[in-house]
C-alpha atoms as a PDB file:
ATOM      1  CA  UNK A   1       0.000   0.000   0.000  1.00  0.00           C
ATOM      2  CA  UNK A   2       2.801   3.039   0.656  1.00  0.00           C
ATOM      3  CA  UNK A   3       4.857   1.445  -2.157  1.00  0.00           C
ATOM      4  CA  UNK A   4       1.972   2.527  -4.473  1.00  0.00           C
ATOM      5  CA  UNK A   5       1.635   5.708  -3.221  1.00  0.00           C
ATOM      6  CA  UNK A   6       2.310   8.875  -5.410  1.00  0.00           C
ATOM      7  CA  UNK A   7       5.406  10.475  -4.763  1.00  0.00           C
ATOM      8  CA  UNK A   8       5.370  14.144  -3.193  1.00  0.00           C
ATOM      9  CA  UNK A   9       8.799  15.153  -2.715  1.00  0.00           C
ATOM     10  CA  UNK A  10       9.388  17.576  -5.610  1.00  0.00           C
ATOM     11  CA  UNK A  11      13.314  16.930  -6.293  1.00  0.00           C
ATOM     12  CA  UNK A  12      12.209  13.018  -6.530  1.00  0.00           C
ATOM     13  CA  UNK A  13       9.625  13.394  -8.733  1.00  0.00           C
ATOM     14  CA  UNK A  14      12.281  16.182 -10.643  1.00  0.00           C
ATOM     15  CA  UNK A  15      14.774  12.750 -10.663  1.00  0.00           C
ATOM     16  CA  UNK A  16      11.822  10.566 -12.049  1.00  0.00           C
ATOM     17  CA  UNK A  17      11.351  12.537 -14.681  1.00  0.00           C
ATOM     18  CA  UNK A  18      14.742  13.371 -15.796  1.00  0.00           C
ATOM     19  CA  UNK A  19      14.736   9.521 -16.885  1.00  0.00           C
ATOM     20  CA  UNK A  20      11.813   9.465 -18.895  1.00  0.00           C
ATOM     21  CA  UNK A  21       9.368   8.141 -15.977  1.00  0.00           C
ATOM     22  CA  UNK A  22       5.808   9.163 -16.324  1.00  0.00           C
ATOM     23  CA  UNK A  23       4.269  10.790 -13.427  1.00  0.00           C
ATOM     24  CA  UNK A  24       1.516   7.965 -13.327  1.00  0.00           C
ATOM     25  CA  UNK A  25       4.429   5.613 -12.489  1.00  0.00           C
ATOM     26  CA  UNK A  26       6.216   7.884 -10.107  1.00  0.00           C
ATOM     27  CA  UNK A  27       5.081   5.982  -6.894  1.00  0.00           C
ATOM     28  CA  UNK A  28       7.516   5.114  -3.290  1.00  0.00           C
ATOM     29  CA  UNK A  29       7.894   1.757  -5.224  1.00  0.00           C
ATOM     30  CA  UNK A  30       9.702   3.805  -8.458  1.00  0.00           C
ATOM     31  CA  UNK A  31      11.713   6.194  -6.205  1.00  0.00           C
ATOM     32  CA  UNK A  32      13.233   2.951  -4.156  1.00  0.00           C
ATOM     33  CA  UNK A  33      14.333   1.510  -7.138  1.00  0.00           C
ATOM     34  CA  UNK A  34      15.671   4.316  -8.526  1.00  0.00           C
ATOM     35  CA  UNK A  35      17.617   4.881  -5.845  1.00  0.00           C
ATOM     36  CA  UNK A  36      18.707   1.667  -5.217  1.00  0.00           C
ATOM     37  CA  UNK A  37      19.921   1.567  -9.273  1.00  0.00           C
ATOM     38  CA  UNK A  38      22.076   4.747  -8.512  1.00  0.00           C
ATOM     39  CA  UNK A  39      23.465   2.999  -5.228  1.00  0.00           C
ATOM     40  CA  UNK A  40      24.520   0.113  -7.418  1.00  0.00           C
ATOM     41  CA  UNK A  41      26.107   2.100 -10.012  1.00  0.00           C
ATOM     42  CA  UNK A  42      28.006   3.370  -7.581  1.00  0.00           C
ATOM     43  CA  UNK A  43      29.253   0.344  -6.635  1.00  0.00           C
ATOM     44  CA  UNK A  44      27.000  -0.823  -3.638  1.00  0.00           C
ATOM     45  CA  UNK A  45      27.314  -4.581  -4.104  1.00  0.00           C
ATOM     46  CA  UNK A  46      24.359  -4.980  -1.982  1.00  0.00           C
ATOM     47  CA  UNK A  47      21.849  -2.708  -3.794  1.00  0.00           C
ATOM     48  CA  UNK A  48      22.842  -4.396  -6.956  1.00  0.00           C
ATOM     49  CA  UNK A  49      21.841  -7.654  -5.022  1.00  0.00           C
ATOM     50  CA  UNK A  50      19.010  -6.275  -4.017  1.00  0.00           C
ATOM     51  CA  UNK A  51      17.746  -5.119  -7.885  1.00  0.00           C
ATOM     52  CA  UNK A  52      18.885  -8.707  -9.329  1.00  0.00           C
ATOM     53  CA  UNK A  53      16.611 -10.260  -6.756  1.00  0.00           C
ATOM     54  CA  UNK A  54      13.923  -8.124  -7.307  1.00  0.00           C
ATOM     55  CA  UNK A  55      13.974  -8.396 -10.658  1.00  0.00           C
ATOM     56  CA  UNK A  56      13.944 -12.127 -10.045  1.00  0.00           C
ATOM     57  CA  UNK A  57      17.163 -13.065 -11.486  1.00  0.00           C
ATOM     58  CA  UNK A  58      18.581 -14.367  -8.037  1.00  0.00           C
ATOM     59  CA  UNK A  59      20.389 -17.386  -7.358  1.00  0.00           C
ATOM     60  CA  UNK A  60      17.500 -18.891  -5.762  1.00  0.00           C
ATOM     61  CA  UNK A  61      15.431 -18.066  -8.906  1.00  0.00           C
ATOM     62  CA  UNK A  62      18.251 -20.100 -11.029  1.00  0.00           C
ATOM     63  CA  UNK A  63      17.530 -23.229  -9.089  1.00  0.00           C
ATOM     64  CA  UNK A  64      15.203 -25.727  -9.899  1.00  0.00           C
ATOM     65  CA  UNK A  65      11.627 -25.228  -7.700  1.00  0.00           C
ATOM     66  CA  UNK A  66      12.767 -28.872  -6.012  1.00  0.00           C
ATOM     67  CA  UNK A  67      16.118 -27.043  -5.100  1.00  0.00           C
ATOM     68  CA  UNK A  68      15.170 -23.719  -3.609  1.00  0.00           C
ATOM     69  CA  UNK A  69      15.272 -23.025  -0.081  1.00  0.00           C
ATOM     70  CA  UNK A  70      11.712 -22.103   0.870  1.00  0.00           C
ATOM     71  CA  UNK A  71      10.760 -20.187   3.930  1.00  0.00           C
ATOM     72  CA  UNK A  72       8.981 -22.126   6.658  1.00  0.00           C
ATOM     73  CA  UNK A  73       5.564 -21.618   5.588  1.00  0.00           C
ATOM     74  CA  UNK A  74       6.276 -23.028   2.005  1.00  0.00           C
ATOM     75  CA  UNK A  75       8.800 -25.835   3.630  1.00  0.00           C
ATOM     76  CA  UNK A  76       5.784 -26.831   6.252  1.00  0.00           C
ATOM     77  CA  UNK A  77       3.283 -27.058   2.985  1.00  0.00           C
ATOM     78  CA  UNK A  78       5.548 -29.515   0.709  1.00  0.00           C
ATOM     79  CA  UNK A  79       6.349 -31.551   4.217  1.00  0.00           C
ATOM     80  CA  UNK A  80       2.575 -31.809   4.305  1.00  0.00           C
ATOM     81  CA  UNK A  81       2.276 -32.791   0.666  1.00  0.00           C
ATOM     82  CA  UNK A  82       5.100 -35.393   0.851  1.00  0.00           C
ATOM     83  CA  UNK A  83       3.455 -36.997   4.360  1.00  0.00           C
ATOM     84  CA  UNK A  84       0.066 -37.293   2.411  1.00  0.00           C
ATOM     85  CA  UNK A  85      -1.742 -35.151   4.593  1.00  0.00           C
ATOM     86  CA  UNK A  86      -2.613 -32.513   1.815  1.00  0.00           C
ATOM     87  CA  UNK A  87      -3.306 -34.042  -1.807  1.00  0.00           C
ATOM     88  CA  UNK A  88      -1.458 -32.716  -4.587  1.00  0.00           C
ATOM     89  CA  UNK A  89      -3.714 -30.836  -7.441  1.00  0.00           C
ATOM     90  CA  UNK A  90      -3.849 -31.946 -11.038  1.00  0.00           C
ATOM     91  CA  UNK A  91      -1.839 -29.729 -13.292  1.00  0.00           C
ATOM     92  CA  UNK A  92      -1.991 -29.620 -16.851  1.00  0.00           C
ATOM     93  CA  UNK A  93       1.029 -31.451 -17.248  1.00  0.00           C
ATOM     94  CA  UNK A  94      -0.752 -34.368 -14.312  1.00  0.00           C
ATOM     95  CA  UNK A  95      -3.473 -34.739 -17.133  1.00  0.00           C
ATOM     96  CA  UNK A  96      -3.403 -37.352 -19.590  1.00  0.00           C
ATOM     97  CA  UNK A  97      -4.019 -36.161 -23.312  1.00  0.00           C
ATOM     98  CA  UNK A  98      -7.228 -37.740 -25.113  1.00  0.00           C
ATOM     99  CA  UNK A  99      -6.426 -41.199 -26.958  1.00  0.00           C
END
């Protein structure tokens, strides 16, 4: 919700615009980035992280799904899965193609 709010701080939306961002994009969410992208080419290793994560080019992104490390919510739900005590849904790959 305040990541989608406009921005009101005059010398950000000033920056915004200066690279060709249109004021109906110019939200907290758009400022962040920005200035986590001029962090980075700087030379802030960890805003460059950051941006490569968010853009979801991570490591964990480069793993298989089977592979990632999951955060305990996700972990608890597969555990479930694999102990039988939640049944797996049909995906279109799980359904067999007419004969």
């Amino acid at each position: 919700m305040l990541l989608g709010l406009q921005v009101k701080n005059p010398k950000v939306t000033d920056l915004l615009s200066e690279l060709g961002i249109k004021k109906t994009d110019m939200n907290n969410q758009m400022a962040l980035l920005v200035a986590a992208l001029n962090k980075g080419l700087k030379g802030d290793i960890r805003a460059t992280e950051f941006l490569r994560d968010t853009a979801g080019e991570g490591l964990q992104a480069a793993l298989p799904v089977n592979e990632r490390e999951d955060d305990p919510l996700t972990a608890s739900i597969y555990n479930e899965v694999e102990n039988g005590f939640i049944e797996e849904t049909e995906t279109d790959t799980d359904i067999p193609e007419n004969q």
